[in-house]
N, C-alpha and C. Protein backbone atom coordinates (compact mmCIF):
# COMPACT_ATOMS: atom_id res chain seq x y z
N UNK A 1 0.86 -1.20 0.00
CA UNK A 1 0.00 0.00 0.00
C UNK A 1 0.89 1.24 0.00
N UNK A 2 0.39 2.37 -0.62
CA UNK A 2 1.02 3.50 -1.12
C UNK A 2 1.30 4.62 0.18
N UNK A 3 1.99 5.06 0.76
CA UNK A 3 1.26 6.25 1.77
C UNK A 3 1.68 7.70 0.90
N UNK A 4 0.41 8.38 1.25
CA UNK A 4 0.36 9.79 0.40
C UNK A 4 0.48 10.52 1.43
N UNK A 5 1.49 11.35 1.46
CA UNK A 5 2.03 12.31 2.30
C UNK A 5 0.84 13.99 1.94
N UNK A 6 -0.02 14.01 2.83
CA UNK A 6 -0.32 15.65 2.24
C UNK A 6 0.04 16.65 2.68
N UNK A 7 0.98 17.67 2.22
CA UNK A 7 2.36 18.59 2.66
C UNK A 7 0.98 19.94 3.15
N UNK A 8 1.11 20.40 4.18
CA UNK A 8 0.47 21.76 4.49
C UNK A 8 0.91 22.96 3.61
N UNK A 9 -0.01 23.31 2.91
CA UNK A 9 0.31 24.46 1.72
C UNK A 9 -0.62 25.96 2.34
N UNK A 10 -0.26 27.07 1.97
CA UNK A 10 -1.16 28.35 1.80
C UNK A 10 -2.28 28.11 0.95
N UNK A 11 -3.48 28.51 1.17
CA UNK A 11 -4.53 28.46 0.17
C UNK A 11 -4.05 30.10 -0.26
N UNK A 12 -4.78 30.46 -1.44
CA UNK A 12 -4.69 31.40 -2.30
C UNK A 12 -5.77 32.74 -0.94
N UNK A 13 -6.50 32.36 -0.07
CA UNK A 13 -7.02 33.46 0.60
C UNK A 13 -6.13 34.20 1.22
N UNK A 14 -5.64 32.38 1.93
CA UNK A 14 -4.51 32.76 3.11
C UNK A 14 -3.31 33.77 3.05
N UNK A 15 -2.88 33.70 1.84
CA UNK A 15 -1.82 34.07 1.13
C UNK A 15 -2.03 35.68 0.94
N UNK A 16 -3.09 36.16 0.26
CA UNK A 16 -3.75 37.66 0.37
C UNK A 16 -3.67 38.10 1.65
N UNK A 17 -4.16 37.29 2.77
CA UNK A 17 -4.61 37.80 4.02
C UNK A 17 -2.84 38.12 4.29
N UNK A 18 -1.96 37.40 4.57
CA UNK A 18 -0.54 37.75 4.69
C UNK A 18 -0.39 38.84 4.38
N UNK A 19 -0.25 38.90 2.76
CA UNK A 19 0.23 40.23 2.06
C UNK A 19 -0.17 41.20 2.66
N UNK A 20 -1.40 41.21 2.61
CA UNK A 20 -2.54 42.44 3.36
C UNK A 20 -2.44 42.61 4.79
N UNK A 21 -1.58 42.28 5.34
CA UNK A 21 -0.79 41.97 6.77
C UNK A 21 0.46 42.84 7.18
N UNK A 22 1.29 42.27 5.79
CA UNK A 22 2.26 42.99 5.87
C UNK A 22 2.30 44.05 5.18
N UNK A 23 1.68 44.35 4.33
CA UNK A 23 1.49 45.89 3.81
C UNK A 23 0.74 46.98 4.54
N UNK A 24 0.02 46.30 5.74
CA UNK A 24 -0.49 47.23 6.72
C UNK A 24 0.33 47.74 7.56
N UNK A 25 1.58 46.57 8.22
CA UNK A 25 2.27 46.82 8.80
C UNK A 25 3.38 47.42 8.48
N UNK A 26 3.88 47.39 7.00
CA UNK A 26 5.16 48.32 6.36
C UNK A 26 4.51 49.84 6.85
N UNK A 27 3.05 50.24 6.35
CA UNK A 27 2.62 51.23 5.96
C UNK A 27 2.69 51.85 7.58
N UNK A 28 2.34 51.54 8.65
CA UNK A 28 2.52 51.72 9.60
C UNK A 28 4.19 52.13 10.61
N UNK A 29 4.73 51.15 9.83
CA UNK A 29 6.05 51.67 9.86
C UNK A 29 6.49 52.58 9.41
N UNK A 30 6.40 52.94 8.32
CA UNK A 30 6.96 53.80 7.55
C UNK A 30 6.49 55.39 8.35
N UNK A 31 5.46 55.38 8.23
CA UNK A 31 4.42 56.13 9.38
C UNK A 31 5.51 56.87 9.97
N UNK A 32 5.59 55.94 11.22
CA UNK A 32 5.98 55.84 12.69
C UNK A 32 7.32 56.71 12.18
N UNK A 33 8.07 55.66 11.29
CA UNK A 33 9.19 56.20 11.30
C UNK A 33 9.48 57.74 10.90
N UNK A 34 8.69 58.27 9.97
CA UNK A 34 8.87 59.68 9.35
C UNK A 34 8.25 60.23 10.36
N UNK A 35 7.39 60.10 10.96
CA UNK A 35 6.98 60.89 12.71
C UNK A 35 8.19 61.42 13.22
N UNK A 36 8.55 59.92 13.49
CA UNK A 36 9.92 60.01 14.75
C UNK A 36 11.47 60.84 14.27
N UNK A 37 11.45 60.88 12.91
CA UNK A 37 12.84 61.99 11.67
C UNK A 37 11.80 63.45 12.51
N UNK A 38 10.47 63.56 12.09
CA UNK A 38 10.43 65.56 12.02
C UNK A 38 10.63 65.54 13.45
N UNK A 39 10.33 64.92 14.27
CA UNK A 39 10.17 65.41 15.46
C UNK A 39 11.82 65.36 16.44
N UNK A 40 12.11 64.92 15.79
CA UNK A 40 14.35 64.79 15.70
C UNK A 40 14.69 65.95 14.97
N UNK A 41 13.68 66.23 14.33
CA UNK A 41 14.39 67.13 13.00
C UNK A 41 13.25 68.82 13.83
N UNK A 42 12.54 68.53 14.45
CA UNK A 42 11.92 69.91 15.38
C UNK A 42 12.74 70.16 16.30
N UNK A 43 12.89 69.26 16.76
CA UNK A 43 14.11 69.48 17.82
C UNK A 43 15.17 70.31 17.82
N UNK A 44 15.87 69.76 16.70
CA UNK A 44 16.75 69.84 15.89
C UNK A 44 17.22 71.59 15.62
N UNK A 45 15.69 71.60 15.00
CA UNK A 45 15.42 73.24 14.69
C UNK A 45 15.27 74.24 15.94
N UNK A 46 14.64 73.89 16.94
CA UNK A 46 14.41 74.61 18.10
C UNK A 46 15.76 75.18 18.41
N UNK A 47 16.74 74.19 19.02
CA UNK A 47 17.87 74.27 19.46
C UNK A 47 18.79 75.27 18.59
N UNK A 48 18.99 74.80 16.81
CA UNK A 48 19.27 75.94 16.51
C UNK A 48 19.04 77.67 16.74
N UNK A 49 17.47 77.77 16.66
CA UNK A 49 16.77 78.69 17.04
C UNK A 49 17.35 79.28 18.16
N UNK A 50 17.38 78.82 19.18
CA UNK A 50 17.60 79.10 20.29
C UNK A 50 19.16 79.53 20.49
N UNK A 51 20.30 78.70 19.34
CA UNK A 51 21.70 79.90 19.24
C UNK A 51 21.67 80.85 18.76
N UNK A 52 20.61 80.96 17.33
CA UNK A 52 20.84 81.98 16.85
C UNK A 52 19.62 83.45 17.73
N UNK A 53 18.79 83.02 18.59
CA UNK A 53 18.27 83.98 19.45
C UNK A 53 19.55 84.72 20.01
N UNK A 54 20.32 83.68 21.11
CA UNK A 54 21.34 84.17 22.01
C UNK A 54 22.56 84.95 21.21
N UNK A 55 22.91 84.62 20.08
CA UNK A 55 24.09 85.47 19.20
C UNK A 55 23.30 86.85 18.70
N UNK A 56 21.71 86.61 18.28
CA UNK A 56 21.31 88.16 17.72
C UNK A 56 21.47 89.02 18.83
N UNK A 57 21.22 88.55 20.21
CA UNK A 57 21.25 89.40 21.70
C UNK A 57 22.28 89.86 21.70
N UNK A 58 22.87 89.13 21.56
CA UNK A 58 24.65 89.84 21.54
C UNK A 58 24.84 90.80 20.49
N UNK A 59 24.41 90.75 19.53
CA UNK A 59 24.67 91.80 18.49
C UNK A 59 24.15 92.78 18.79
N UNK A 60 22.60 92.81 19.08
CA UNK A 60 22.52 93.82 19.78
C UNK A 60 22.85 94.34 20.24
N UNK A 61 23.25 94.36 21.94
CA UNK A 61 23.71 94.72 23.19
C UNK A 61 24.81 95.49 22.44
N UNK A 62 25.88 94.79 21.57
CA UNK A 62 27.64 95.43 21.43
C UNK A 62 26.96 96.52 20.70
N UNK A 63 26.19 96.49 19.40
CA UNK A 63 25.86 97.30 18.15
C UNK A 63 24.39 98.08 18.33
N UNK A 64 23.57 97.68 19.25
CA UNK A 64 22.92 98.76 19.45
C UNK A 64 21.53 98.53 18.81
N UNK A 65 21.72 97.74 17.80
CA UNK A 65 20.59 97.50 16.56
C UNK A 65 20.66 95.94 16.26
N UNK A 66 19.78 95.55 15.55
CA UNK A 66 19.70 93.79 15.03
C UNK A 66 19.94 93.82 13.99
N UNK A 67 21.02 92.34 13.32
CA UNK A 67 21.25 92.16 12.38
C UNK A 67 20.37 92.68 11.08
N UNK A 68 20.82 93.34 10.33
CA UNK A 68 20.25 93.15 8.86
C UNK A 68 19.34 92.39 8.71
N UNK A 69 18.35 92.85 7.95
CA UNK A 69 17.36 91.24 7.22
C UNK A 69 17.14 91.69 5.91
N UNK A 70 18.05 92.25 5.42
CA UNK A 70 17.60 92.59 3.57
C UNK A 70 17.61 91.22 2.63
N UNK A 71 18.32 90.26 3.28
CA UNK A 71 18.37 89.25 2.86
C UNK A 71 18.14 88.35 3.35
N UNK A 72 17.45 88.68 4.65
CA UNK A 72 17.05 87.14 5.23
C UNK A 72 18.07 86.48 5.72
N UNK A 73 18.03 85.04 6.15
CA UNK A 73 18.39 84.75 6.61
C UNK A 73 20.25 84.81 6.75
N UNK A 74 20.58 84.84 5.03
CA UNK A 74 21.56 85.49 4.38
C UNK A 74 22.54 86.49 5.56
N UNK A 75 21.53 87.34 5.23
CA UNK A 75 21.84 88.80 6.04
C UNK A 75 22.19 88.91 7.27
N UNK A 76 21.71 87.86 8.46
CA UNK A 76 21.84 87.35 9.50
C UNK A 76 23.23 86.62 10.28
N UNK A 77 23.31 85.93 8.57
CA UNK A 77 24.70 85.09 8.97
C UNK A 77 25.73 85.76 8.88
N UNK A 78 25.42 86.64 7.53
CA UNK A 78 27.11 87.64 7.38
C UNK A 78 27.39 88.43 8.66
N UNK A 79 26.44 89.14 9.17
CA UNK A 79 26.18 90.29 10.41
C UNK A 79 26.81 88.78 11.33
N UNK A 80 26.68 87.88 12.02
CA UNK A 80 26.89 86.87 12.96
C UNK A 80 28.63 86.15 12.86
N UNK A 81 28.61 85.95 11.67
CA UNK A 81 29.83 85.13 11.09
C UNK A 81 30.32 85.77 9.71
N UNK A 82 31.02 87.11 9.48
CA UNK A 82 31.03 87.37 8.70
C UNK A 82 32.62 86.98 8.21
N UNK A 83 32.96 87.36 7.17
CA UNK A 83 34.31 86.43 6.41
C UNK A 83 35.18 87.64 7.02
N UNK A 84 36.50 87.39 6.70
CA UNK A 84 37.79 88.26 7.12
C UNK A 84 37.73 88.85 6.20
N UNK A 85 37.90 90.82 6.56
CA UNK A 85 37.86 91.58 5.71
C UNK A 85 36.24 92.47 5.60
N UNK A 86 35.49 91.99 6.11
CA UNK A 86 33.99 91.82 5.53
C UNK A 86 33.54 93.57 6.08
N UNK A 87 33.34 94.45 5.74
CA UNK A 87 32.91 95.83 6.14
C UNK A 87 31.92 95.72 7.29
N UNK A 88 31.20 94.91 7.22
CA UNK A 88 30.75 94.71 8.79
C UNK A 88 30.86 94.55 9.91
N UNK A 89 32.72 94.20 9.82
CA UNK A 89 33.18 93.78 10.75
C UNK A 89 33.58 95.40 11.74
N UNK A 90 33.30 96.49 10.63
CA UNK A 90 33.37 97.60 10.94
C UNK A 90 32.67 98.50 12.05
N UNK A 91 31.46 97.84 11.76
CA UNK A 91 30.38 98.29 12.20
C UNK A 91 30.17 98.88 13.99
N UNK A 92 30.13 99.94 14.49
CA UNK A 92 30.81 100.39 15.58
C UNK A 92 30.34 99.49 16.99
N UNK A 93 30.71 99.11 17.53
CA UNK A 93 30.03 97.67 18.55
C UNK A 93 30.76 96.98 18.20
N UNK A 94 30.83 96.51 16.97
CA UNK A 94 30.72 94.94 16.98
C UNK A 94 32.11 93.94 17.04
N UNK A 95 31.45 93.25 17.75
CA UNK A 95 32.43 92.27 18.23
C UNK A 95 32.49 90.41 18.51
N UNK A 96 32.13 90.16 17.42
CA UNK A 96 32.15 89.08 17.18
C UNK A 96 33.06 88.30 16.27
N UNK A 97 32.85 87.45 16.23
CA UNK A 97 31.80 86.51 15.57
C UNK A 97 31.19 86.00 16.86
N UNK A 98 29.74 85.95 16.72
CA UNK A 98 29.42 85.67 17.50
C UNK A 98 28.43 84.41 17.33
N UNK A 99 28.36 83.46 16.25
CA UNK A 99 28.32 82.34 15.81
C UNK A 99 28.92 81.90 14.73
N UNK A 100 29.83 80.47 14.74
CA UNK A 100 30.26 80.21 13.99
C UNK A 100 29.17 79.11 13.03
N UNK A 101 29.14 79.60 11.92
CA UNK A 101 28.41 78.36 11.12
C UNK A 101 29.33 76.87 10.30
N UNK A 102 28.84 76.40 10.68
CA UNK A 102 29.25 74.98 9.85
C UNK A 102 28.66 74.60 8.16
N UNK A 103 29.74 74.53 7.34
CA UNK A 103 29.42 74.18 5.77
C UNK A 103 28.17 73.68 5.60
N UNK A 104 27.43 73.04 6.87
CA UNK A 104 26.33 72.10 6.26
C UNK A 104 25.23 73.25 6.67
N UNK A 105 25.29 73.54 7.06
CA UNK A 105 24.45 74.46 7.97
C UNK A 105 23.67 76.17 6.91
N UNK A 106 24.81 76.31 5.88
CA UNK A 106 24.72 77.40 4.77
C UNK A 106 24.53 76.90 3.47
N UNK A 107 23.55 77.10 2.65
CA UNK A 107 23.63 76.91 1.44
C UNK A 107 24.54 77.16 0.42
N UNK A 108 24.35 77.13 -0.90
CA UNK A 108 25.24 78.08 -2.05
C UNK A 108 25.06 79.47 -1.74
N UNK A 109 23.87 79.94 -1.27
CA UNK A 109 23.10 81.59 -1.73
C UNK A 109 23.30 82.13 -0.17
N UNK A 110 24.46 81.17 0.53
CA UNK A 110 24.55 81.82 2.24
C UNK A 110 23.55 81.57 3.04
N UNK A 111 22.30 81.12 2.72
CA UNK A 111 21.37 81.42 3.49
C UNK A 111 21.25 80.21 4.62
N UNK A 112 20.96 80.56 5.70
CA UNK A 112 20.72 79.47 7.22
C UNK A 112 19.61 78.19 6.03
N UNK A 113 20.22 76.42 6.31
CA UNK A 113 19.51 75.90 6.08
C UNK A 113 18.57 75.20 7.36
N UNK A 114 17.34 74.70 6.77
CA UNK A 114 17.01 74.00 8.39
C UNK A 114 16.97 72.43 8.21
N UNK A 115 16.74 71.69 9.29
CA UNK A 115 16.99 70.40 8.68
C UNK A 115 16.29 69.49 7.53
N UNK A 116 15.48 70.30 7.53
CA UNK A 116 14.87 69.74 6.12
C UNK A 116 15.05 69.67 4.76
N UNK A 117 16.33 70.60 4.72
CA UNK A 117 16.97 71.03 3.53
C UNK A 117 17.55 69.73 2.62
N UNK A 118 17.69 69.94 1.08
CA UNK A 118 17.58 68.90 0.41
C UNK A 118 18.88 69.30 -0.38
N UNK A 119 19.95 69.90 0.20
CA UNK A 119 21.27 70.09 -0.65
C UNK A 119 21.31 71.46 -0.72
N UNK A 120 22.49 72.00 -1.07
CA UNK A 120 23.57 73.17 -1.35
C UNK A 120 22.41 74.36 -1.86
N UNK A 121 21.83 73.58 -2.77
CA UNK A 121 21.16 74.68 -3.66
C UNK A 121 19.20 75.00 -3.77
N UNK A 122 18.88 74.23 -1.99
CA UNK A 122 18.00 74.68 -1.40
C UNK A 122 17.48 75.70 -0.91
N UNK A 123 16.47 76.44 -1.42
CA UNK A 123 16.62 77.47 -0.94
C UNK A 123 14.90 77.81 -0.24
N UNK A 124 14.06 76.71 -0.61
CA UNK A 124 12.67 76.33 0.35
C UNK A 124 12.82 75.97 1.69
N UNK A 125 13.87 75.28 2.21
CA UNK A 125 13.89 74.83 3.36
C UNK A 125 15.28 75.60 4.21
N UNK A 126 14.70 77.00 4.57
CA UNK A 126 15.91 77.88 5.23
C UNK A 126 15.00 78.19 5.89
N UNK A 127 15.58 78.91 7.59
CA UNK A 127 15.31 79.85 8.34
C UNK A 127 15.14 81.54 7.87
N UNK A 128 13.57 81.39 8.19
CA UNK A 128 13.12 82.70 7.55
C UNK A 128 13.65 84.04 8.56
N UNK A 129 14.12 84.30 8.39
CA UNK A 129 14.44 86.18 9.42
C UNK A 129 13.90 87.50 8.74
N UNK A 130 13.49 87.99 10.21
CA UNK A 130 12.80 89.16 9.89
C UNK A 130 12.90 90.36 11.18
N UNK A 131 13.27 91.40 11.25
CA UNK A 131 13.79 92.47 11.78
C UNK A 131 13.07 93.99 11.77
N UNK A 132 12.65 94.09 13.22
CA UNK A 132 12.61 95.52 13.29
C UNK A 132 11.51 95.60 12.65
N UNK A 133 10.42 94.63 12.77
CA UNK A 133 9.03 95.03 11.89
C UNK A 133 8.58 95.98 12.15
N UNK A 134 8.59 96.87 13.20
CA UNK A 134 7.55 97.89 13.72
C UNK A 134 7.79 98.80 12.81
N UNK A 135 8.88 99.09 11.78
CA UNK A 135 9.49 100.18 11.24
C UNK A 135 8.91 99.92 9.46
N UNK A 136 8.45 99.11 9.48
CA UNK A 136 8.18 98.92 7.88
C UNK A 136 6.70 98.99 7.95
N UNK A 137 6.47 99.50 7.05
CA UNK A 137 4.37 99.96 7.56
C UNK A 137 4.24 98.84 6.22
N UNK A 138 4.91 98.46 5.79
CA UNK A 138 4.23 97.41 4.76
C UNK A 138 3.88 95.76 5.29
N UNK A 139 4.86 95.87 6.40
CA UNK A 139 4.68 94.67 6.95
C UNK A 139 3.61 94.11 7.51
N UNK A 140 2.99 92.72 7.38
CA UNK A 140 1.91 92.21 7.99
C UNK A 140 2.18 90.79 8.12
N UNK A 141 1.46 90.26 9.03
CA UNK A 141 1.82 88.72 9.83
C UNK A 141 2.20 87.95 8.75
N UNK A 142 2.37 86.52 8.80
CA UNK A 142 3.14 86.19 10.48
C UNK A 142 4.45 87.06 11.07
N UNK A 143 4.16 87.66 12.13
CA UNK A 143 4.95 88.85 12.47
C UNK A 143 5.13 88.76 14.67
N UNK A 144 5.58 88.74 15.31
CA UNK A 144 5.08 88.47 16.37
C UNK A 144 5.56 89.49 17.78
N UNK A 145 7.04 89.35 17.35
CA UNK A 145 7.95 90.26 18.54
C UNK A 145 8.07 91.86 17.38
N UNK A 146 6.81 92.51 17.35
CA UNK A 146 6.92 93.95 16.17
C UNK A 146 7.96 95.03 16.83
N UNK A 147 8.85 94.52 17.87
CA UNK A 147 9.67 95.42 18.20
C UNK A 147 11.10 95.03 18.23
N UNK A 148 11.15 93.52 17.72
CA UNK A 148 12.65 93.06 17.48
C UNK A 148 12.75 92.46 16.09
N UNK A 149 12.73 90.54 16.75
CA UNK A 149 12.80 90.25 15.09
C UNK A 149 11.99 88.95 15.22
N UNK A 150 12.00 87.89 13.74
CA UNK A 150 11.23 86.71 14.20
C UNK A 150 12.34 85.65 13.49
N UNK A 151 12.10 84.47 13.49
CA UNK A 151 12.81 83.69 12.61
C UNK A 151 12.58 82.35 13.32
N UNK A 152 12.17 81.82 11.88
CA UNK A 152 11.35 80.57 12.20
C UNK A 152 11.61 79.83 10.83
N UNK A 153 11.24 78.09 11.08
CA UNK A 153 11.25 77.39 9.70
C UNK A 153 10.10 77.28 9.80
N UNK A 154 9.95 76.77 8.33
CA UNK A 154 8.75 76.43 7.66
C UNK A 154 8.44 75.14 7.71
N UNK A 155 8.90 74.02 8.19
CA UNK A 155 8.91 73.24 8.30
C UNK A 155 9.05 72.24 7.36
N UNK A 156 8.57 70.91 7.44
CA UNK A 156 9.12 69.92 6.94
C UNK A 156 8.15 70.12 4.81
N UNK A 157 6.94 70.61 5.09
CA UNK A 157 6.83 71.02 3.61
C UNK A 157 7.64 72.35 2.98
N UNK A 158 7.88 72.80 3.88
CA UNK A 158 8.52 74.39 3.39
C UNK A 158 7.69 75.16 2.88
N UNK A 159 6.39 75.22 3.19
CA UNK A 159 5.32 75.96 3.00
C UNK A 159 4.32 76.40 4.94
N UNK A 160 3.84 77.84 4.15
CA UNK A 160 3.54 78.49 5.62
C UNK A 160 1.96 78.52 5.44
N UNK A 161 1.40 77.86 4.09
CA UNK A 161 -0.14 77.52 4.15
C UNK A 161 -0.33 76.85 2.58
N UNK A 162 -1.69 76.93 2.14
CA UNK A 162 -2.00 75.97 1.17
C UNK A 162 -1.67 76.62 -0.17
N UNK A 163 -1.61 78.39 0.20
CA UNK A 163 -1.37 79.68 -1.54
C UNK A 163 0.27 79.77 -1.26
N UNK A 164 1.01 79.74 -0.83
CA UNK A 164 1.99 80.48 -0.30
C UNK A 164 2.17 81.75 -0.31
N UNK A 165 1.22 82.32 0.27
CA UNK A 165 0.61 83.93 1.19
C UNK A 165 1.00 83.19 2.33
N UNK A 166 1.99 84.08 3.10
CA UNK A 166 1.92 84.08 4.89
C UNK A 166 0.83 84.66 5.43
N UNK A 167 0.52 83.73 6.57
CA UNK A 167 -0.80 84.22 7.39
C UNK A 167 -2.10 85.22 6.72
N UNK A 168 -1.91 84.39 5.82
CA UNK A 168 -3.62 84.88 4.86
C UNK A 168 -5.07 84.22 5.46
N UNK A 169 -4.47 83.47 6.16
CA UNK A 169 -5.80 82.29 5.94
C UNK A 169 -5.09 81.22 7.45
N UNK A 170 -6.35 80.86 8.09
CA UNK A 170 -6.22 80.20 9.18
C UNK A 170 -5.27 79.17 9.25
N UNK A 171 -4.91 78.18 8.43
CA UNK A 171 -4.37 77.36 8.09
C UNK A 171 -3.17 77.52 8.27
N UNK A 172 -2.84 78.38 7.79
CA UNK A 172 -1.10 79.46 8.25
C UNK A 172 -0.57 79.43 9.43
N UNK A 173 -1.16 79.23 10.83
CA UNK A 173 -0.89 79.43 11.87
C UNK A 173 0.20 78.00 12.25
N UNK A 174 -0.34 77.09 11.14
CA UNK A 174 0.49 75.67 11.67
C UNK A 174 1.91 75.50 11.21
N UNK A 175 2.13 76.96 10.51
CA UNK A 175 3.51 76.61 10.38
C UNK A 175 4.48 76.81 11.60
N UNK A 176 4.06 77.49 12.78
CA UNK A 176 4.56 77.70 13.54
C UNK A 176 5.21 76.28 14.35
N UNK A 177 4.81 75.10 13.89
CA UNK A 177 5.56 73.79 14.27
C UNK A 177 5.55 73.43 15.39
N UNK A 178 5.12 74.29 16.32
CA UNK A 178 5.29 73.67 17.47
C UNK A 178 4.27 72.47 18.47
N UNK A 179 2.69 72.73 17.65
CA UNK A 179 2.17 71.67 17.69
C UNK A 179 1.26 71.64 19.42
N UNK A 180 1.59 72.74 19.99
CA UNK A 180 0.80 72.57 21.23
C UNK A 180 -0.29 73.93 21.27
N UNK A 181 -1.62 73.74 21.67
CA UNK A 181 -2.30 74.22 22.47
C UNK A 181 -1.79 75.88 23.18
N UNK A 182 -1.05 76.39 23.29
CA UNK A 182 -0.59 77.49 23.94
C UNK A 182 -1.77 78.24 24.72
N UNK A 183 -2.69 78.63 23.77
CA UNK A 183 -3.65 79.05 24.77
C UNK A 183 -4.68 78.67 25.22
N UNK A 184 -4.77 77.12 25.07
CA UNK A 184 -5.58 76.52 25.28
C UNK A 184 -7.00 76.88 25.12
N UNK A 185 -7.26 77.09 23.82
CA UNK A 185 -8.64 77.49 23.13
C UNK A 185 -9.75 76.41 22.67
N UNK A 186 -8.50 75.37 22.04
CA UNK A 186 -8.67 74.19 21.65
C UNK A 186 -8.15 73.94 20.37
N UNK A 187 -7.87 74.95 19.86
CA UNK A 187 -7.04 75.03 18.67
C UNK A 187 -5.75 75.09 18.57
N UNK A 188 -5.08 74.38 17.97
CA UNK A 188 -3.40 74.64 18.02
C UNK A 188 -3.10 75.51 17.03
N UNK A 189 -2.11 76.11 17.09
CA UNK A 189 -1.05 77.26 16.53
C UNK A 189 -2.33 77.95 15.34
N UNK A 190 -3.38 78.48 15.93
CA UNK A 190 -4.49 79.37 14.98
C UNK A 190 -3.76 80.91 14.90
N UNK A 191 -3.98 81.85 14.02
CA UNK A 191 -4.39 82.61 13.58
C UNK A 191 -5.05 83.70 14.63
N UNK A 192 -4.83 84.56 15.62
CA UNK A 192 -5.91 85.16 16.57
C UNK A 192 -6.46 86.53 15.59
N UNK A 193 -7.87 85.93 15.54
CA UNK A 193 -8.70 86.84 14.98
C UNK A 193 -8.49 87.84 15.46
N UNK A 194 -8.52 88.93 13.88
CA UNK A 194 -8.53 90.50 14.17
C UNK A 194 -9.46 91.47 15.70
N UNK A 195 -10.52 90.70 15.64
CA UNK A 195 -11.69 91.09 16.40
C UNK A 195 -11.36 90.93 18.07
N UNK A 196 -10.58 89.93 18.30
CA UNK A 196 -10.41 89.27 19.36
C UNK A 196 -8.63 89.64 19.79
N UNK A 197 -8.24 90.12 18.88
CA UNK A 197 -6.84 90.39 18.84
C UNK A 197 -5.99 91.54 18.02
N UNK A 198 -4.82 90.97 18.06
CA UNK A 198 -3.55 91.88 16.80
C UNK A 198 -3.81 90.72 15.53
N UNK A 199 -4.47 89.80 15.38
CA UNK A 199 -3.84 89.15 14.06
C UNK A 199 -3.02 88.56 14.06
N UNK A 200 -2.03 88.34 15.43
CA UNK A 200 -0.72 87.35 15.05
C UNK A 200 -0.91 86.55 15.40
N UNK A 201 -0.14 85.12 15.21
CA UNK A 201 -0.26 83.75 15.50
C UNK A 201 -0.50 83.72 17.17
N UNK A 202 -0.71 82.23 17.09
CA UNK A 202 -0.80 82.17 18.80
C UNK A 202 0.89 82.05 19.33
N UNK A 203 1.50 81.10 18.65
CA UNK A 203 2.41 81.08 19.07
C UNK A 203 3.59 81.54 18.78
N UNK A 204 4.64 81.85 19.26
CA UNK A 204 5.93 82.89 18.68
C UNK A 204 6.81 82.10 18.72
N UNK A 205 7.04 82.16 17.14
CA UNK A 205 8.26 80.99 16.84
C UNK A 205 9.61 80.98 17.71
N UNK A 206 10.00 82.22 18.04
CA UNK A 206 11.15 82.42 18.86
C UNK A 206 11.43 81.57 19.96
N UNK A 207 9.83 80.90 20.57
CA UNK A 207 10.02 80.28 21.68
C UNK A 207 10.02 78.88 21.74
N UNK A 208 9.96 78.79 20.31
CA UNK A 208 9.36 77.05 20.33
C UNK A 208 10.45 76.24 20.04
């Protein structure tokens, strides 16, 4: 007599149900994982933030006035770390360098990158600077400290709403990145209505 061995196989359901298993679970991963990069990469940015707060103080205090912003972020770095020779170094106060930047840290066009930056010749994903708003009557939000300066990223899209108009439209308020409640309204990083307010964000990038 013959013996017929019958080998345990996948049926063709079983086999879907797997796939459809593990493609839930890649997708979930993948998830998790790009979560866990911005929020390394917010961090990331804060901390910068937070040298280049303490070096503009200093410029101040020696020079009296805040870096340049004709160029943004640009403008910031030369005034902070400017090259040998540089006419700024002129400038009566000043006495620095009072941050040194690192190659990775500056684009081709000089400008502060943030970590989201995608190479040399990025120029969407930089630290935005802005100075001395109270003095420009053209200026309007996102705007926050109107008697010093602001400077903030845009975060991981490099966009500050859905037109790229700053603070046109409610939606705008989330570029501020920081993701919490501040005034506990129930809304995170909104827009404070004209009616109810100045118009500026809830939260001030400076601090986040």
């Amino acid at each position: 007599m013959v013996k017929i061995n019958h080998k345990a196989a996948f049926t063709l359901v079983e086999l879907l149900i797997v796939i459809s298993l593990i493609s839930i679970l890649s997708g979930i991963i993948a998830i998790n994982v790009v979560n866990v990069m911005n929020k390394a990469k917010s961090s990331e940015a804060k901390a910068f933030i937070e040298k280049l707060e303490l070096a503009i103080s200093m410029y101040r205090i020696d020079t009296g006035s805040y870096p340049p912003d004709d160029k943004g972020s640009a403008s910031l770095r030369r005034a902070l770390d400017p090259e040998e020779g540089d006419p700024i170094r002129e400038t009566p106060g000043w006495r620095g360098p009072y941050l040194e930047f690192k190659s990775s840290e500056v684009n081709i066009f000089g400008q502060l990158v943030d970590p989201w930056h995608r190479g040399k010749y990025d120029t969407t994903h930089v630290y935005v600077y802005k100075a001395n708003l109270d003095d420009d009557p053209f200026t309007c939000p996102p705007y926050h400290n109107t008697t010093s300066f602001d400077i903030y990223s845009k975060g991981p899209d490099g966009k500050t709403g859905t037109d790229e108009k700053e603070a046109n439209e409610p939606d705008d308020g989330n570029y501020c990145q920081n993701g919490i409640d501040d005034d506990r309204d129930g809304v995170i990083d909104e827009l404070t209505p004209k009616e109810d307010g100045n118009g500026y964000m809830e939260d001030d990038i400076n601090n986040w």
